[in-house]
C-alpha atoms as a PDB file:
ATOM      1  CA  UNK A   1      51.346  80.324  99.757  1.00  0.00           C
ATOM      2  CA  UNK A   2      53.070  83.809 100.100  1.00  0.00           C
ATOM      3  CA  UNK A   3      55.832  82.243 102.110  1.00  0.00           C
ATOM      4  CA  UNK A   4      57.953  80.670  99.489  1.00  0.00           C
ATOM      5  CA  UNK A   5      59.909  78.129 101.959  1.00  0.00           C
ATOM      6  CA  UNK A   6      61.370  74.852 101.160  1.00  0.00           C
ATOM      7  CA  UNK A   7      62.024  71.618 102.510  1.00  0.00           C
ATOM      8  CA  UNK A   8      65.448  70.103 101.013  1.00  0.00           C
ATOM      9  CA  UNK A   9      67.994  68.532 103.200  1.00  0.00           C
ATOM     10  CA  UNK A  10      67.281  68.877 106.539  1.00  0.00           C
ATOM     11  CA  UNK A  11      70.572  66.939 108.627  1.00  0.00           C
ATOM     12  CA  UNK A  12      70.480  67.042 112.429  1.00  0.00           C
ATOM     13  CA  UNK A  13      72.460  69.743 114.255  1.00  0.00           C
ATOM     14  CA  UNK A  14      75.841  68.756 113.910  1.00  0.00           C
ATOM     15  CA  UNK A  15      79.881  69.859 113.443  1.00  0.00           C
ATOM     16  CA  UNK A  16      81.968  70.584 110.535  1.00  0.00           C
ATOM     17  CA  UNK A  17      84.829  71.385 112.032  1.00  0.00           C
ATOM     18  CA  UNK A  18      84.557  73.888 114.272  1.00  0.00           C
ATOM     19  CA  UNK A  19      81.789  75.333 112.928  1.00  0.00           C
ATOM     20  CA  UNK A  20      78.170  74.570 114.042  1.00  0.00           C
ATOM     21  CA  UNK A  21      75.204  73.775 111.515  1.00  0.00           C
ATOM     22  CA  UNK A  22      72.118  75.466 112.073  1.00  0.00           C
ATOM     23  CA  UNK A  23      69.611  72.733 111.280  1.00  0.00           C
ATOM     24  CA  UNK A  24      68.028  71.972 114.400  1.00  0.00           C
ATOM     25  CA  UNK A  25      64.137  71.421 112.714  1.00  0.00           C
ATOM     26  CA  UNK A  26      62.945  70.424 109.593  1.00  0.00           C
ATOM     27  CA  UNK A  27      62.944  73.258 107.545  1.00  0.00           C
ATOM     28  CA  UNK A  28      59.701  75.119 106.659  1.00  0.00           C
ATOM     29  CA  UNK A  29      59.780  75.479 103.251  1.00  0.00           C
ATOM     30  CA  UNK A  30      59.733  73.371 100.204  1.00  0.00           C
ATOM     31  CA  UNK A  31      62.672  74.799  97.326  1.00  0.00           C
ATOM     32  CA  UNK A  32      60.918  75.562  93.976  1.00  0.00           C
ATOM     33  CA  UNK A  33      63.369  75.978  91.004  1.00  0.00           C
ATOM     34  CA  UNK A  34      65.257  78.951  90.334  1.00  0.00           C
ATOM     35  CA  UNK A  35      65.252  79.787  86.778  1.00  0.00           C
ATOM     36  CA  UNK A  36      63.993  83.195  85.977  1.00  0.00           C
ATOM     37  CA  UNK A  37      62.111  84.842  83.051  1.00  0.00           C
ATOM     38  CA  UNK A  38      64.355  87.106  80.886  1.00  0.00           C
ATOM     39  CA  UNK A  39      62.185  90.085  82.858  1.00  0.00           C
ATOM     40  CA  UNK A  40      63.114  88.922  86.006  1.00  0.00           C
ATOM     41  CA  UNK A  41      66.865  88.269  85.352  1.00  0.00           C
ATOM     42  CA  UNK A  42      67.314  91.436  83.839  1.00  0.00           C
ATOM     43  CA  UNK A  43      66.031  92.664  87.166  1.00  0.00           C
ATOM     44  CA  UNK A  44      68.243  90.211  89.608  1.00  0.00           C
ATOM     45  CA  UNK A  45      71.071  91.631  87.272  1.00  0.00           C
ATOM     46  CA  UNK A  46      70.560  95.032  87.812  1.00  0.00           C
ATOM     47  CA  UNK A  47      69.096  94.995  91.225  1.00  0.00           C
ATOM     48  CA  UNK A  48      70.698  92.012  92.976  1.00  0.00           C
ATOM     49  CA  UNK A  49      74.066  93.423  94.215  1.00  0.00           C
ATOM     50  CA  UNK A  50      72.587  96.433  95.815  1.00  0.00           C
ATOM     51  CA  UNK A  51      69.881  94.934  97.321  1.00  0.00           C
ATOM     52  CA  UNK A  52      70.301  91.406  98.044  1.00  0.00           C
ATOM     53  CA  UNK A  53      72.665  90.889 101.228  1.00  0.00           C
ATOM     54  CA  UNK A  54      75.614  89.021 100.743  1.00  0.00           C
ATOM     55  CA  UNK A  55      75.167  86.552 103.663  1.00  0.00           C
ATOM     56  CA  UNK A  56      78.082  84.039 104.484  1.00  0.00           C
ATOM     57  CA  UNK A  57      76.905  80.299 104.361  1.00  0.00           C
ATOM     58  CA  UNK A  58      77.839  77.470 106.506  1.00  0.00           C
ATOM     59  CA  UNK A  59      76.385  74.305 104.613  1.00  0.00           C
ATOM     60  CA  UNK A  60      73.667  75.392 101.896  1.00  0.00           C
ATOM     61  CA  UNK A  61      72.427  78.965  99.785  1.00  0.00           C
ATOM     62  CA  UNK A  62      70.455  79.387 101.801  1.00  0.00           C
ATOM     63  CA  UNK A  63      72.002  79.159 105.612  1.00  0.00           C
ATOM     64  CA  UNK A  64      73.352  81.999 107.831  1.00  0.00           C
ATOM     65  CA  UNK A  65      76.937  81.908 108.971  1.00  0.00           C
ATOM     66  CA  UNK A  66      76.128  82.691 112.747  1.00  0.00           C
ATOM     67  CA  UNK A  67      79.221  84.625 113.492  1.00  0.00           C
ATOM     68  CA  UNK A  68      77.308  87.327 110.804  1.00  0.00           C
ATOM     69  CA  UNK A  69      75.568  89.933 112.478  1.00  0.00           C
ATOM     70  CA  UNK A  70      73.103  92.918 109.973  1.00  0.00           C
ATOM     71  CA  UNK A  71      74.895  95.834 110.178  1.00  0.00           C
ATOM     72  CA  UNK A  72      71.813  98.024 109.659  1.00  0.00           C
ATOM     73  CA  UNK A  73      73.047 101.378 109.560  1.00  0.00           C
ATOM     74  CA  UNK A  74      75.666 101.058 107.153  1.00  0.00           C
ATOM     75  CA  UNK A  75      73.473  98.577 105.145  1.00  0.00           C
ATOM     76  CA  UNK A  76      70.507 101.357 104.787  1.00  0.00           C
ATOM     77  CA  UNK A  77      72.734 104.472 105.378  1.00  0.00           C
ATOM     78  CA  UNK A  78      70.451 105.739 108.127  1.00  0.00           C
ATOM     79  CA  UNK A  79      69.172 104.919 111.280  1.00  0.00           C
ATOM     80  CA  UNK A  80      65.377 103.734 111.038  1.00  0.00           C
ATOM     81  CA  UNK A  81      62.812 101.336 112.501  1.00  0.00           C
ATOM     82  CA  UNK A  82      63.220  97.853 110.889  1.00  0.00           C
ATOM     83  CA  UNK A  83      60.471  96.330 109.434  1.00  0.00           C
ATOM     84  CA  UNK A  84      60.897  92.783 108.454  1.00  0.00           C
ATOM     85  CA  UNK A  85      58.636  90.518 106.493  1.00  0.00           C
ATOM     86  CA  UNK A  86      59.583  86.239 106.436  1.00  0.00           C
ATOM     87  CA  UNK A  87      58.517  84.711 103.489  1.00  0.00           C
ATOM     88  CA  UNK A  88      57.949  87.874 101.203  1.00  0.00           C
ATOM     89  CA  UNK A  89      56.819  85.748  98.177  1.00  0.00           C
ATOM     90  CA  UNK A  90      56.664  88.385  95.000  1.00  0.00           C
ATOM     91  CA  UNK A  91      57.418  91.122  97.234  1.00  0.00           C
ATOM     92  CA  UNK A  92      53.838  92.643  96.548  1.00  0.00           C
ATOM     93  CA  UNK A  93      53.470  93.449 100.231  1.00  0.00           C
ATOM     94  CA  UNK A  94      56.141  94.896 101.796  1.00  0.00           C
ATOM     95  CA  UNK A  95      57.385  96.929  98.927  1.00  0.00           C
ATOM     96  CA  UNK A  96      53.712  98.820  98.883  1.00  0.00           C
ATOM     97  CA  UNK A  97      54.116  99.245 102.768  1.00  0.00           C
ATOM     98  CA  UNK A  98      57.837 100.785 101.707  1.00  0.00           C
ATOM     99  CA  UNK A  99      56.554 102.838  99.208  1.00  0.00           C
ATOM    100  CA  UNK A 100      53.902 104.586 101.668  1.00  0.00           C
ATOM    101  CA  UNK A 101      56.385 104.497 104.956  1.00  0.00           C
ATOM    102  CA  UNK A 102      59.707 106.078 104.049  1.00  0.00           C
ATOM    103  CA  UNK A 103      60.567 106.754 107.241  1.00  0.00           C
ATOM    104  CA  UNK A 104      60.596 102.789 107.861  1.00  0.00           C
ATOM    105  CA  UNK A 105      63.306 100.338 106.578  1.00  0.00           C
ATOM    106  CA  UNK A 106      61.981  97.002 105.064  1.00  0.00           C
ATOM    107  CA  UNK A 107      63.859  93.532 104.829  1.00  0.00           C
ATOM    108  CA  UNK A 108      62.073  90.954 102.924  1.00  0.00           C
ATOM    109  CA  UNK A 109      63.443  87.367 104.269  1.00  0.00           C
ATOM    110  CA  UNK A 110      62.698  85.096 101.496  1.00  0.00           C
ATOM    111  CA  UNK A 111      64.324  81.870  99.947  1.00  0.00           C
ATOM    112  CA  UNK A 112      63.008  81.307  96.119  1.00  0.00           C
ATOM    113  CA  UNK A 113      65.077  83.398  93.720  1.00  0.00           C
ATOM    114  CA  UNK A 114      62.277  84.138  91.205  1.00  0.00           C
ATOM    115  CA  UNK A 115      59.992  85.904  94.036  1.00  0.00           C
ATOM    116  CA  UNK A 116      62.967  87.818  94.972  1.00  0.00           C
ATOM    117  CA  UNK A 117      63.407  88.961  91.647  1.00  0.00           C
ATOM    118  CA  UNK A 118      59.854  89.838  91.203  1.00  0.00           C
ATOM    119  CA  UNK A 119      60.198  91.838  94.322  1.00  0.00           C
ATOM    120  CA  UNK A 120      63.231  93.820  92.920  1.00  0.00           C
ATOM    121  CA  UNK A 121      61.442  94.333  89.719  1.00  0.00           C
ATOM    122  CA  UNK A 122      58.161  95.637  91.894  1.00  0.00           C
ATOM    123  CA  UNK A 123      60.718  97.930  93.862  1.00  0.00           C
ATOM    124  CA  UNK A 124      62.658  99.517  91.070  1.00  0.00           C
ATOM    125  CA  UNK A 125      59.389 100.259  89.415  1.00  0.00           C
ATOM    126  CA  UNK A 126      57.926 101.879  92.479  1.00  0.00           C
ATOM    127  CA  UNK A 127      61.092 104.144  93.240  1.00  0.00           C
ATOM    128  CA  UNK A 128      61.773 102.280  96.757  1.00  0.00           C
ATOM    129  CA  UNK A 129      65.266 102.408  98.402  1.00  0.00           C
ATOM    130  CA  UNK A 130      64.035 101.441 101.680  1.00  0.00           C
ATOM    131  CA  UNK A 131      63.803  97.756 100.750  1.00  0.00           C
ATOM    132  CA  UNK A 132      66.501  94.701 101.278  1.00  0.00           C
ATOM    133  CA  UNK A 133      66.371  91.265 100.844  1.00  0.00           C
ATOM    134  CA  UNK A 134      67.764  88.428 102.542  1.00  0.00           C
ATOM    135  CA  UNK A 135      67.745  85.453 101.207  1.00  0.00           C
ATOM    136  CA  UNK A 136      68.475  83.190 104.057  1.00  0.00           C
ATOM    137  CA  UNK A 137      66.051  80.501 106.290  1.00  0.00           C
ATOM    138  CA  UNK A 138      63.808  82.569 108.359  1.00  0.00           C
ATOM    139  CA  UNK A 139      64.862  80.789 112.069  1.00  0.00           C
ATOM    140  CA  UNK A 140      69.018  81.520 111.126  1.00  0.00           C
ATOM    141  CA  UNK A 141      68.117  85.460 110.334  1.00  0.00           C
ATOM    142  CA  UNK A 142      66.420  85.366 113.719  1.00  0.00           C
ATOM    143  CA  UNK A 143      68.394  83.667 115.942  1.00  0.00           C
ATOM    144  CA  UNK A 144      71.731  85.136 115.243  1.00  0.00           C
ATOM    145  CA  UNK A 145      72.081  87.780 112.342  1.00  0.00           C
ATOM    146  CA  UNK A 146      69.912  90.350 113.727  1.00  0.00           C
ATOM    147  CA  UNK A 147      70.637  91.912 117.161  1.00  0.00           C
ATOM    148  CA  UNK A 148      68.427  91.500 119.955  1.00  0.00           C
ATOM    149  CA  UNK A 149      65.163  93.812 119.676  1.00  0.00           C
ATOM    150  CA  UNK A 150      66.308  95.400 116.501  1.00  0.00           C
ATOM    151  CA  UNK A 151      63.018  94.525 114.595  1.00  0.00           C
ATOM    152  CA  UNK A 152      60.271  97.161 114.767  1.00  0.00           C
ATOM    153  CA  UNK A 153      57.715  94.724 113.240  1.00  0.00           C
ATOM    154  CA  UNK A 154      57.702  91.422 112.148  1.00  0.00           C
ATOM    155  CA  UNK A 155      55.641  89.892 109.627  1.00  0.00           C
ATOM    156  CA  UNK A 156      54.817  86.207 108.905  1.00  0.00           C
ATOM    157  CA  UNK A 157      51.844  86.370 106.245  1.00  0.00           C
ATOM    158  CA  UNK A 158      50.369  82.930 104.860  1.00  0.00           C
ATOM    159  CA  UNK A 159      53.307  80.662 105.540  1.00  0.00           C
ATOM    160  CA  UNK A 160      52.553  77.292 104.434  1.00  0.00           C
ATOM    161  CA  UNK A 161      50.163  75.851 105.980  1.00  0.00           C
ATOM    162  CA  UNK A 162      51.622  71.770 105.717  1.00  0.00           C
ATOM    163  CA  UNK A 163      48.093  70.687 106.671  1.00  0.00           C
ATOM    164  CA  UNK A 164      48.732  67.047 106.429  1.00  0.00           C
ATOM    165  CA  UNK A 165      49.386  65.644 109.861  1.00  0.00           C
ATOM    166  CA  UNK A 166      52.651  64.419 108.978  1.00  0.00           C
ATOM    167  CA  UNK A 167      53.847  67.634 108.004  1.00  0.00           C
ATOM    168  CA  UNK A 168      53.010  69.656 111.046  1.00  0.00           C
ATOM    169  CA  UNK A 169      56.574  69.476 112.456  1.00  0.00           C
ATOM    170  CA  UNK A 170      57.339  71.821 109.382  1.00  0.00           C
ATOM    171  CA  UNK A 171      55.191  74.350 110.224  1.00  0.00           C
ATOM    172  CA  UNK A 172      57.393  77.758 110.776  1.00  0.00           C
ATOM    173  CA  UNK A 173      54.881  79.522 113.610  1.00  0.00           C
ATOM    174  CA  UNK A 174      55.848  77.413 116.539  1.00  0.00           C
ATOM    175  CA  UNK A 175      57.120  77.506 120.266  1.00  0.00           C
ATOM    176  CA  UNK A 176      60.832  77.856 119.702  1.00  0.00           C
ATOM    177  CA  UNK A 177      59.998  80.108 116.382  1.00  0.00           C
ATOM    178  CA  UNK A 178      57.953  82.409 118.722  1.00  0.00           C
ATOM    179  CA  UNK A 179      61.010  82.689 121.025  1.00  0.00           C
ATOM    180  CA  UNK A 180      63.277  83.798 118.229  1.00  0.00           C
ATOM    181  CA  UNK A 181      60.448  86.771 117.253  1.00  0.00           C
ATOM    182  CA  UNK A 182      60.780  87.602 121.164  1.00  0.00           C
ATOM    183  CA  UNK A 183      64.339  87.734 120.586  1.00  0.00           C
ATOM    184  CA  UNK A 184      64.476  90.340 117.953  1.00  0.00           C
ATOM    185  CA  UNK A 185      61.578  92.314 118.341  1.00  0.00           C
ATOM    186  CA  UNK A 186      62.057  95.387 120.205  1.00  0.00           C
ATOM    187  CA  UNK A 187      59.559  96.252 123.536  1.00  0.00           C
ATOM    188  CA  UNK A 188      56.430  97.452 122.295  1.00  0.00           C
ATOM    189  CA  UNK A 189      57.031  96.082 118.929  1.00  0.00           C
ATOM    190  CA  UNK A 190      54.413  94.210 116.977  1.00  0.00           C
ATOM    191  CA  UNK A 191      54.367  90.954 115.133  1.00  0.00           C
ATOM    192  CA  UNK A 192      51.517  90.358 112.378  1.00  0.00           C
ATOM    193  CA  UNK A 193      50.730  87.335 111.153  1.00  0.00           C
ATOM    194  CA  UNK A 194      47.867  86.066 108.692  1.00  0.00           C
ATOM    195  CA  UNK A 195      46.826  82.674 107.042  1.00  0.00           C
ATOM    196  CA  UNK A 196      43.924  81.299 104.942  1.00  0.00           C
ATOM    197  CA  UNK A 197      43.639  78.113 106.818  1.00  0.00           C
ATOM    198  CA  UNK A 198      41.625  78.281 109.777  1.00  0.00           C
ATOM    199  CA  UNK A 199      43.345  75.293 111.815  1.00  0.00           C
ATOM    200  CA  UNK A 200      46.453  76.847 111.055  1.00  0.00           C
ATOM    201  CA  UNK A 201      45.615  80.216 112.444  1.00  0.00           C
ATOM    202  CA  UNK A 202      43.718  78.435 115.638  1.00  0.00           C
ATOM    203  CA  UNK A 203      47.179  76.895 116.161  1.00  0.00           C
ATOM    204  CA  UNK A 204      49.320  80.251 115.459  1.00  0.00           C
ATOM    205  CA  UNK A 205      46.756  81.929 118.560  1.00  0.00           C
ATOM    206  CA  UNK A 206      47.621  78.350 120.887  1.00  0.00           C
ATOM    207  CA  UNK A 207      51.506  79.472 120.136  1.00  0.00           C
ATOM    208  CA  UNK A 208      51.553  82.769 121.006  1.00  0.00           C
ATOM    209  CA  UNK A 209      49.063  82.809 123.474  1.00  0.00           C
ATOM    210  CA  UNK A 210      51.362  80.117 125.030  1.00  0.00           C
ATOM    211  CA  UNK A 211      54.166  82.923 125.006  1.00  0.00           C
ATOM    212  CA  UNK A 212      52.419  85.223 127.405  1.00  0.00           C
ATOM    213  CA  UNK A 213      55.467  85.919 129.030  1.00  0.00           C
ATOM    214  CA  UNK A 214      56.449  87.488 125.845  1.00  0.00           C
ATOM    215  CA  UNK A 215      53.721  88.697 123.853  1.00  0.00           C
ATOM    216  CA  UNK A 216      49.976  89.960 124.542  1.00  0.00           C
ATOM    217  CA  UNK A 217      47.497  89.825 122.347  1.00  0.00           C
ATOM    218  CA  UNK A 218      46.252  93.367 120.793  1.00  0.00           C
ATOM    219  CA  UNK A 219      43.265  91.629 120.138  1.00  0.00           C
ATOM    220  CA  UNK A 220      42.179  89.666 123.049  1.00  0.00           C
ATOM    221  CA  UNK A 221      38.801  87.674 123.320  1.00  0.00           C
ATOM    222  CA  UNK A 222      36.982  84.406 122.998  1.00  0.00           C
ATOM    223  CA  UNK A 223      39.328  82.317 120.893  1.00  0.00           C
ATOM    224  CA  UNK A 224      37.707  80.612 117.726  1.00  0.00           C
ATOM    225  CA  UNK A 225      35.569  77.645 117.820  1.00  0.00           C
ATOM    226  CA  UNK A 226      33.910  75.454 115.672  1.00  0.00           C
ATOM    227  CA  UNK A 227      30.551  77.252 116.238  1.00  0.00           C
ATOM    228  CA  UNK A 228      32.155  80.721 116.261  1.00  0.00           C
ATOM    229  CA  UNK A 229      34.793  80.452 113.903  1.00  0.00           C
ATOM    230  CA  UNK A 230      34.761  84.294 113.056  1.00  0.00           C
ATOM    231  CA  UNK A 231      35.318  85.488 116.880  1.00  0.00           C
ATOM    232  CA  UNK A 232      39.033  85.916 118.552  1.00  0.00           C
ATOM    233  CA  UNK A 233      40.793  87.687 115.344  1.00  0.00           C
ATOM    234  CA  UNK A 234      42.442  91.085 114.736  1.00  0.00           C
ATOM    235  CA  UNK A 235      40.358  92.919 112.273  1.00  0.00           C
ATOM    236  CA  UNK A 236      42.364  92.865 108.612  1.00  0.00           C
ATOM    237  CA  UNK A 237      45.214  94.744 108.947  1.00  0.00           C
ATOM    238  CA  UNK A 238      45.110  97.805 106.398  1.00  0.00           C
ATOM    239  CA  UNK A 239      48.875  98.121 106.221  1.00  0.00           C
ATOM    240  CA  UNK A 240      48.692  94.532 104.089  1.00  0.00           C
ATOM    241  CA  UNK A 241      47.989  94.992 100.990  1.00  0.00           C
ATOM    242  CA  UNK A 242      45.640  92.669  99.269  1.00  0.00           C
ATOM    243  CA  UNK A 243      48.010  90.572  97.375  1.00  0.00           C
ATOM    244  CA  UNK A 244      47.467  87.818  94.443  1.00  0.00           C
ATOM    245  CA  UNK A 245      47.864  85.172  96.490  1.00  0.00           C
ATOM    246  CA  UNK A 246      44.979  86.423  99.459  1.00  0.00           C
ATOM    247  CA  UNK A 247      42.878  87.332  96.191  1.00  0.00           C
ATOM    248  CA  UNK A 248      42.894  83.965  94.883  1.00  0.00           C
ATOM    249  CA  UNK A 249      42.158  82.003  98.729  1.00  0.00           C
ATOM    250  CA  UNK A 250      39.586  84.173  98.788  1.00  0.00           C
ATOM    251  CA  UNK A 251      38.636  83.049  95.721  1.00  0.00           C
ATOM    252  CA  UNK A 252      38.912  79.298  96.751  1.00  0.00           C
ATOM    253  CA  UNK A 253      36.947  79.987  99.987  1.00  0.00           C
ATOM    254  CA  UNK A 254      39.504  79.984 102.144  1.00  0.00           C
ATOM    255  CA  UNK A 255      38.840  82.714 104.411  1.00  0.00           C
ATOM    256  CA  UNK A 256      42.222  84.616 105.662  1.00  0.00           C
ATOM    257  CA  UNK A 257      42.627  85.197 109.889  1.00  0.00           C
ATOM    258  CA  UNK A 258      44.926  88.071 111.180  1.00  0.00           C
ATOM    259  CA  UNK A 259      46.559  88.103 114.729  1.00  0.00           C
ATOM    260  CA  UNK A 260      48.356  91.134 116.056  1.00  0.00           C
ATOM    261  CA  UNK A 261      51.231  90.467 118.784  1.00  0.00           C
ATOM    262  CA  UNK A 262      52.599  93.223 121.233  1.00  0.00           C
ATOM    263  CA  UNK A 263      56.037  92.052 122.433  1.00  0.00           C
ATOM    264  CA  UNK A 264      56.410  93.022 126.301  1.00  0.00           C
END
């Protein structure tokens, strides 16, 4: 998958203190290790502090304190559209879209270490300074660190897909994960979204469909069916790069679906 998420501890909202903890859903992502190649910690050394937030924690490395709020100017030194991508994997997408849209700021959400080195290798290579990196859970960056409608674009591209029954619950495209888009996406602004499992993307169109109030469909028409499993998609968005991961789906068979999103 793209989305590098993990599933570790997942305790039920509760108290420490005075303090809330955020986990309120299993997470969506599954925590690989972190050591790194000597080529990718020379880049996390050199890279890291400039361009990896330093988030406050509540209970693990990877939680959002929710008193913290992005500061975006000061964090970019401009003001800009923000373009942010969950689950960024190696980084080969959004630092390409960087690279050819300077006028746009990019922040790659994104929880294993090694993909978030790769990404800061890819991005001191290509020159980019329009690229940060949070490495946080996806639902705590939404709900409280970024201000409401903020967020330009949103991306979710080939989250996992937990097809095993069981797992569903973990899936991140859901109801109350759509509500959190709505929160920070700005009017008019568009979230993207593409996976290689064909269930999964039937499911992602049942969500967001299901948030009309929201979000519209750029690309309305006969949803999917078994018969007609090619209609009621967006056309392949040529702002996403074609990426090792889609290459090797393809590869597999898997055929990727796109969805485009308008928030109201």
């Amino acid at each position: 998958m793209n989305s590098s998420n993990d599933s570790a501890q997942n305790p039920d909202s509760q108290t420490s203190g005075e303090r809330p903890v955020f986990h309120k859903q299993p997470y969506s992502f599954v925590r690989r290790g972190d050591r790194l190649s000597p080529k990718r910690q020379k880049a996390w050394d050199e890279y890291a502090s400039q361009w990896v937030l330093n988030i406050p924690r509540v209970m693990t490395d990877t939680s959002v304190d929710p008193s913290f709020r992005l500061d975006h100017e000061t964090l970019f030194g401009r003001k800009a559209p923000l373009v942010v991508e969950i689950g960024s994997g190696l980084g080969e997408a959004i630092v390409n879209h960087a690279l050819a849209h300077p006028e746009l700021d990019h922040l790659a959400v994104e929880v294993y270490k090694p993909g978030i080195a790769d990404l800061l290798m890819k991005a001191s290579q290509a020159g980019v300074t329009n690229v940060r990196v949070a490495q946080a859970n996806a639902p705590e960056v939404l709900e409280s660190m970024l201000e409401p409608g903020s967020v330009h674009e949103l991306w979710v591209f080939f989250p996992d897909p937990w097809h095993k029954t069981r797992h569903h619950k973990r899936r991140l495209v859901s109801p109350r994960f759509a509500g959190l888009a709505a929160r920070v996406l700005e009017q008019g602004g568009l979230w993207r979204l593409a996976t290689d499992w064909q269930e999964y993307a039937v499911v992602m169109r049942e969500v967001l469909d299901g948030a009309s109030a929201d979000f519209e469909n750029v690309n309305p028409g006969p949803a999917a069916t078994d018969v007609n499993p090619e209609q009621g998609w967006a056309p392949r968005w040529e702002g996403r790069i074609l990426t090792s991961f889609e290459r090797k789906a393809t590869e597999a068979g898997r055929i990727p679906r796109d969805l485009t999103y308008r928030r109201r």
